[in-house]
C-alpha atoms as a PDB file:
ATOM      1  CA  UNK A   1      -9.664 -25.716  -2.669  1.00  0.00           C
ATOM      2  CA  UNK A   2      -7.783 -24.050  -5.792  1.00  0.00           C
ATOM      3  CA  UNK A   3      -6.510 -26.638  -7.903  1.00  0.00           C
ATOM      4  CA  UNK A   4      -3.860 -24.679  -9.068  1.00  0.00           C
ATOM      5  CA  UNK A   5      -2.597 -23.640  -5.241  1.00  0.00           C
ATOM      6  CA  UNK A   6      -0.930 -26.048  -2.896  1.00  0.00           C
ATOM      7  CA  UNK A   7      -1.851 -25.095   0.591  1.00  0.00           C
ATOM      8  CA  UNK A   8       1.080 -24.388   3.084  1.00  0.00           C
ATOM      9  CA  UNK A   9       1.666 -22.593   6.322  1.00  0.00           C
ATOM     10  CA  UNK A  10       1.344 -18.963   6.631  1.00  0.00           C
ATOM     11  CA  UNK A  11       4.835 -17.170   6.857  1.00  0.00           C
ATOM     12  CA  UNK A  12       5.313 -13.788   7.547  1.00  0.00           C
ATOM     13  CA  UNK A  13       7.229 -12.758   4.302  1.00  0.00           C
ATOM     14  CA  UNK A  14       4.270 -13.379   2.121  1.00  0.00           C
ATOM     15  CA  UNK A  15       1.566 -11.517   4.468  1.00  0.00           C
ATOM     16  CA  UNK A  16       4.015  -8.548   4.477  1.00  0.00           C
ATOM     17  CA  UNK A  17       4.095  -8.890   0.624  1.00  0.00           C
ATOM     18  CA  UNK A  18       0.121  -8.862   0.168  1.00  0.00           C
ATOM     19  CA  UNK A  19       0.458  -6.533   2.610  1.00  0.00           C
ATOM     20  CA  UNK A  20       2.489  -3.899   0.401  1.00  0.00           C
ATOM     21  CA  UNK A  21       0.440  -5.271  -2.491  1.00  0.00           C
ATOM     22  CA  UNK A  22      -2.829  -4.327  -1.086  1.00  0.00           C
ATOM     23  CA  UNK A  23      -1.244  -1.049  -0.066  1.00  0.00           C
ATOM     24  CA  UNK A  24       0.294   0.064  -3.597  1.00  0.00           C
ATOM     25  CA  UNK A  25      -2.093   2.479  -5.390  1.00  0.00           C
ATOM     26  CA  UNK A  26      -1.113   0.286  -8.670  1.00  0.00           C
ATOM     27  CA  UNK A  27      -2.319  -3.286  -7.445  1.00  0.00           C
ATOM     28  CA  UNK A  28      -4.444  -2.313  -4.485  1.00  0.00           C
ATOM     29  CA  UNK A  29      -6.698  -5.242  -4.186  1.00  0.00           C
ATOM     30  CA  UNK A  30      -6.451  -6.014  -7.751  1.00  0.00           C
ATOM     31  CA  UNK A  31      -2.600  -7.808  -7.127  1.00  0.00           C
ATOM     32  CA  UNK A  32      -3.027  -8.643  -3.458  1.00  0.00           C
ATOM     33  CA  UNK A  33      -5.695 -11.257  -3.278  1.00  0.00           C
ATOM     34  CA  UNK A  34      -4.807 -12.904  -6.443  1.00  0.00           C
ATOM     35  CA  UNK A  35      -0.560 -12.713  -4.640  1.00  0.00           C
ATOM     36  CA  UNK A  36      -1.820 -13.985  -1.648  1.00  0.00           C
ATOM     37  CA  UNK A  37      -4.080 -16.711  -2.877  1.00  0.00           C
ATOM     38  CA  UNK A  38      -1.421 -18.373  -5.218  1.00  0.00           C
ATOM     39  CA  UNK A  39       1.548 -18.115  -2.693  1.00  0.00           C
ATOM     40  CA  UNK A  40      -0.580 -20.423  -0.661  1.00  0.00           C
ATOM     41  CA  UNK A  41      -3.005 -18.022   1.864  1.00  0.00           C
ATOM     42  CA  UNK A  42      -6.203 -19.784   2.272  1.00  0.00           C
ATOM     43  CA  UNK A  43      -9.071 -17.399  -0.469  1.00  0.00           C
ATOM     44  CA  UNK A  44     -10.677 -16.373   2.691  1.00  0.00           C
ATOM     45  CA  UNK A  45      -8.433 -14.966   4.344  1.00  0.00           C
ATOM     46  CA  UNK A  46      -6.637 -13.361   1.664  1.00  0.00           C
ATOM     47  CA  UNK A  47     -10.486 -11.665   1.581  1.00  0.00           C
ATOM     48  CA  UNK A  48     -10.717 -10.435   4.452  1.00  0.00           C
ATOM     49  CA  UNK A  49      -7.212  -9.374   5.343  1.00  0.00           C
ATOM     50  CA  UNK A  50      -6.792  -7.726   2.069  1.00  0.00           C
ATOM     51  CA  UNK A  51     -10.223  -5.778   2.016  1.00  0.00           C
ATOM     52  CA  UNK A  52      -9.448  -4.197   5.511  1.00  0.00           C
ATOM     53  CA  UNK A  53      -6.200  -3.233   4.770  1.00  0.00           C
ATOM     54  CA  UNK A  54      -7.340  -1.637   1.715  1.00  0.00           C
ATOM     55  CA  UNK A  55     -10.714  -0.095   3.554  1.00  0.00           C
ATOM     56  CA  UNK A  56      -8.313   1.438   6.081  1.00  0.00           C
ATOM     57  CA  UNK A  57      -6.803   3.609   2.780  1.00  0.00           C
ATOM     58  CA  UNK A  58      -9.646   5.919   3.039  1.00  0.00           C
ATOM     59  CA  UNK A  59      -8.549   7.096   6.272  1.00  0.00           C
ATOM     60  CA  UNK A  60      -4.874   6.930   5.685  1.00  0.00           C
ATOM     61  CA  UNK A  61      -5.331   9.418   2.727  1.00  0.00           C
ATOM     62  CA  UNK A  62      -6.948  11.862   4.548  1.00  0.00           C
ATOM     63  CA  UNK A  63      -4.270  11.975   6.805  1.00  0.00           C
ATOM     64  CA  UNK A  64      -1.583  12.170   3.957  1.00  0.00           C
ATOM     65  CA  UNK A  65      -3.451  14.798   2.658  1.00  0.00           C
ATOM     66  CA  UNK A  66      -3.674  16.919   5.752  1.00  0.00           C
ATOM     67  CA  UNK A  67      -0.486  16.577   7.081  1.00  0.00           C
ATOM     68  CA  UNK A  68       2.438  15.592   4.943  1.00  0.00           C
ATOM     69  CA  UNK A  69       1.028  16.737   1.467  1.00  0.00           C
ATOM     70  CA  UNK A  70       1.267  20.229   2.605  1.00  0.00           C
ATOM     71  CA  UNK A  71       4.954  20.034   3.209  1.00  0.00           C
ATOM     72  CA  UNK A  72       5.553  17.915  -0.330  1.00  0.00           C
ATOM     73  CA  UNK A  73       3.198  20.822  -2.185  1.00  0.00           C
ATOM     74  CA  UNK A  74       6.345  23.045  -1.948  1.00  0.00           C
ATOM     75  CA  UNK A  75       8.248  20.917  -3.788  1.00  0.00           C
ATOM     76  CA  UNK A  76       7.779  21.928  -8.019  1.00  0.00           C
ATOM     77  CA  UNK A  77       7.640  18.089  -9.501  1.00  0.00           C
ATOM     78  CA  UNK A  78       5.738  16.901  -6.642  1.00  0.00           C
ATOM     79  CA  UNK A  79       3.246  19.655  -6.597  1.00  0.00           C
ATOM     80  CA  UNK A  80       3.303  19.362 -10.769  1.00  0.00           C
ATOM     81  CA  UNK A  81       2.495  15.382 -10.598  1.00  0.00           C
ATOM     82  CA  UNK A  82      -0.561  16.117  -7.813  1.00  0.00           C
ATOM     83  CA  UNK A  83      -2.034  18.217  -9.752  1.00  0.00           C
ATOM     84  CA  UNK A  84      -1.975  16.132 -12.725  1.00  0.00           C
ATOM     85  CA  UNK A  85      -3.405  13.291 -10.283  1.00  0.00           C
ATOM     86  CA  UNK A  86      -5.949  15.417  -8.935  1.00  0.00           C
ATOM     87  CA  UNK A  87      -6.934  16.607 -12.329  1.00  0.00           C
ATOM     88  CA  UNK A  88      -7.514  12.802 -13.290  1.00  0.00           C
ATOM     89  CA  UNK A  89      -9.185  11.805 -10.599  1.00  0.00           C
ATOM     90  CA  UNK A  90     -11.518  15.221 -10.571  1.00  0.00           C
ATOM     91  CA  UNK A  91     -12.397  14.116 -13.928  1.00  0.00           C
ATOM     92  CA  UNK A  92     -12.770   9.887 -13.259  1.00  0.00           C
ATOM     93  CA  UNK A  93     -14.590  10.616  -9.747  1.00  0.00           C
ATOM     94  CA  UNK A  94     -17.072  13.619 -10.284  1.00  0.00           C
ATOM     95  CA  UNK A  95     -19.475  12.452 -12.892  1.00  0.00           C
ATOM     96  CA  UNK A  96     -20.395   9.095 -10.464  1.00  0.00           C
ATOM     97  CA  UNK A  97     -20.681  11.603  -7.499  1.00  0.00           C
ATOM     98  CA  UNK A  98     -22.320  13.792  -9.521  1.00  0.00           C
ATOM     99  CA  UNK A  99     -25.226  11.130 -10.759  1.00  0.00           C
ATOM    100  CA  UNK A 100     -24.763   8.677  -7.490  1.00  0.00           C
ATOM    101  CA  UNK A 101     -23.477  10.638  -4.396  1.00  0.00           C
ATOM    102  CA  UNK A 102     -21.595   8.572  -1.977  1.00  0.00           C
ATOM    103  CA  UNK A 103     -23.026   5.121  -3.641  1.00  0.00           C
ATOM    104  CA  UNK A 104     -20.613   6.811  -6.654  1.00  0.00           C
ATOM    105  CA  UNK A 105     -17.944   6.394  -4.834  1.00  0.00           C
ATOM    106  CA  UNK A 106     -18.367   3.056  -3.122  1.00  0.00           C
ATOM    107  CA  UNK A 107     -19.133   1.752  -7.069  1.00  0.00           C
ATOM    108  CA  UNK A 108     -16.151   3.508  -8.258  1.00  0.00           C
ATOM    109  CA  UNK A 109     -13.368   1.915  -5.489  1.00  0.00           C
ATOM    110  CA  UNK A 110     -15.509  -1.608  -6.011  1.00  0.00           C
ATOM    111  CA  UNK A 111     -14.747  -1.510  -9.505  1.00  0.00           C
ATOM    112  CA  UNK A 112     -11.540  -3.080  -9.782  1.00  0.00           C
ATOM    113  CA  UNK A 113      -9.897  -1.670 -12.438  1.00  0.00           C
ATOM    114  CA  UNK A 114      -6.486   0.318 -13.212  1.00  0.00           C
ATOM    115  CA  UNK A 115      -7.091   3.879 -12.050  1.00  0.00           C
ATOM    116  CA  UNK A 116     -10.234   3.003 -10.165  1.00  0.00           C
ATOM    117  CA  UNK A 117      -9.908   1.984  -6.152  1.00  0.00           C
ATOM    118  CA  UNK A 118      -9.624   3.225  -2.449  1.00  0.00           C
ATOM    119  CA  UNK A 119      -6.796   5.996  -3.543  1.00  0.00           C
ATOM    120  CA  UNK A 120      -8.281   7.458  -6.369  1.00  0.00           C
ATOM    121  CA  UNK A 121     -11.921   7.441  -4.830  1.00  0.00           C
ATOM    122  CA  UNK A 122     -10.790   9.281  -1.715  1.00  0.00           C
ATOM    123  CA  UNK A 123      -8.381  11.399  -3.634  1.00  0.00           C
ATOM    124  CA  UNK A 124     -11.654  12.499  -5.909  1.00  0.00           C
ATOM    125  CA  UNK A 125     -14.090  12.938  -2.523  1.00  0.00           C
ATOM    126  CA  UNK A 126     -11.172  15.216  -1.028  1.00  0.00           C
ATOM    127  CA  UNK A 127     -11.314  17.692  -4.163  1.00  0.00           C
ATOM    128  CA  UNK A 128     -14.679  17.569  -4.530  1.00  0.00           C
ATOM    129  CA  UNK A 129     -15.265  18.361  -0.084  1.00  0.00           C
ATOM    130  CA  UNK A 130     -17.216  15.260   0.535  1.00  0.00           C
ATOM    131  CA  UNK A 131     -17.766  14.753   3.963  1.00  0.00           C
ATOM    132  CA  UNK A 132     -15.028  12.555   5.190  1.00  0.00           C
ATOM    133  CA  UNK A 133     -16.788  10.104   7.163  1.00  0.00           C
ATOM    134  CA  UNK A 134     -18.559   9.019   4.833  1.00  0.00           C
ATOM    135  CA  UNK A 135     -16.359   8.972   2.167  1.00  0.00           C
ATOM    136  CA  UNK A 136     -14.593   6.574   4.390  1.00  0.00           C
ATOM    137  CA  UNK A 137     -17.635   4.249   4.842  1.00  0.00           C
ATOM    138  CA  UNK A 138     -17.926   4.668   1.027  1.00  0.00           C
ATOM    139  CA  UNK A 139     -14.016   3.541   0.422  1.00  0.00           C
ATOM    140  CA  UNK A 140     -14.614   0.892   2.586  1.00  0.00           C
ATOM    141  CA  UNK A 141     -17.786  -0.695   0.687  1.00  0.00           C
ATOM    142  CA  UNK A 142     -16.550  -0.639  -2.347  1.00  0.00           C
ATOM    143  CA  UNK A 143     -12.863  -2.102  -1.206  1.00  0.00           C
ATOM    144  CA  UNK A 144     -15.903  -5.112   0.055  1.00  0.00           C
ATOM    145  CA  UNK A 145     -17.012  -4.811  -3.415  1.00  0.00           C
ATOM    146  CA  UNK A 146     -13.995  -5.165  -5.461  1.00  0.00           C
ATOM    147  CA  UNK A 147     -12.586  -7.925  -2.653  1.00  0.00           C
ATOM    148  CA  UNK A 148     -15.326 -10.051  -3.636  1.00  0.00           C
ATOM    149  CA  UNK A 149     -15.284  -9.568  -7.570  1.00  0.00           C
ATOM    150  CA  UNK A 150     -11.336 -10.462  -7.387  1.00  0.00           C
ATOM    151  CA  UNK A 151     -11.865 -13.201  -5.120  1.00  0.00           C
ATOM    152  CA  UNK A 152     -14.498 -14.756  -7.545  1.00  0.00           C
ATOM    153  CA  UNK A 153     -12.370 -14.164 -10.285  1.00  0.00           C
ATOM    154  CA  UNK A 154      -8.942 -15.631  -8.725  1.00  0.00           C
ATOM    155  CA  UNK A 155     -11.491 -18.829  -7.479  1.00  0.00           C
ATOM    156  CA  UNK A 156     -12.992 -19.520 -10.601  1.00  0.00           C
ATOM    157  CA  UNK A 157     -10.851 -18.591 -12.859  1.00  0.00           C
ATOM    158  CA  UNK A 158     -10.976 -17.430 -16.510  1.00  0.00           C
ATOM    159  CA  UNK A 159     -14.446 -19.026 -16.752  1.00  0.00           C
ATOM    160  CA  UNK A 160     -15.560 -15.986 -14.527  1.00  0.00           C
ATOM    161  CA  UNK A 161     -14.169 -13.916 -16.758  1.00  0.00           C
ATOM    162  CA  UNK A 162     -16.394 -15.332 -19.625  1.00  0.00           C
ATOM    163  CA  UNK A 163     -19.346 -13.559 -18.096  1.00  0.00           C
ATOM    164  CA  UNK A 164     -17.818  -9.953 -18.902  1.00  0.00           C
ATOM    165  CA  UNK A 165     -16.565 -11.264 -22.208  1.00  0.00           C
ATOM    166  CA  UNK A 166     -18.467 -11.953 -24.862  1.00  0.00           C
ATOM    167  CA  UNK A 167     -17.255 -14.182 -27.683  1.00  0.00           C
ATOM    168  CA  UNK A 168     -18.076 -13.779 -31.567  1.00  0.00           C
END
């Protein structure tokens, strides 16, 4: 176990937390696990709860996007700030589809890092058409991706960080 994390029972109030966490388009997986893991949710669990949660973005922004984003599109400083978001993620998403196809994507939401992840990766497949279903498998392999990478990281530490860093 951590050494850092004292084990306790489960309560509702912190799953709901991780939860939102893992939900958030600014944390995402990123703030869940690591949440979860230090407010005393056993690593794999945190895993796996957060990873589905976060694979089941990919079909909750579809939705969004076909239902109540047409309503909200009306509206001037919504409509101004999704364009500036799809702009951003036209730009971060269609060079990796471009190169990668759909293994673009699933590298893109598995790298966890600001501005990368499930929202941003569906977001970008939606502008550029890509077939939904798989966009969704996509999302979902790289939410398995980045789960994994944060997990290892929030387990070992800093000293898994050392192996992106290197020191002069």
């Amino acid at each position: 176990m951590l050494p850092f994390v004292k084990m306790r029972p489960m309560n509702i109030r912190t799953l709901l937390v991780t939860a939102a966490f893992t939900l958030l388009p600014i944390s995402e997986l990123r703030g869940a696990i690591p949440y979860a893991v230090i407010n005393g949710i056993h690593p794999l669990f945190a895993y796996f709860f957060c990873v589905i949660l976060n694979a089941l973005l990919g079909p909750l922004v579809y939705l969004f996007l076909d239902s109540l984003n047409k309503l909200f599109y009306r509206i001037n400083w919504y409509r101004s700030l999704f364009d500036k978001l799809v702009t951003r993620a036209r730009h971060k998403v269609s060079s990796k589809v471009d190169k990668y196809g759909y293994l673009g994507i699933m590298l893109f939401v598995g790298i966890p890092l600001p501005i990368t992840g499930a929202y941003t990766g569906t977001l970008g497949a939606w502008i550029l058409g890509l077939n939904r279903k798989k966009t969704c498998l996509a999302v979902a392999g790289g939410a398995v991706i980045s789960g994994i990478i944060v997990s290892l990281l929030v387990y070992f530490g800093t000293e898994a960080a050392s192996i992106f860093i290197k020191h002069v």
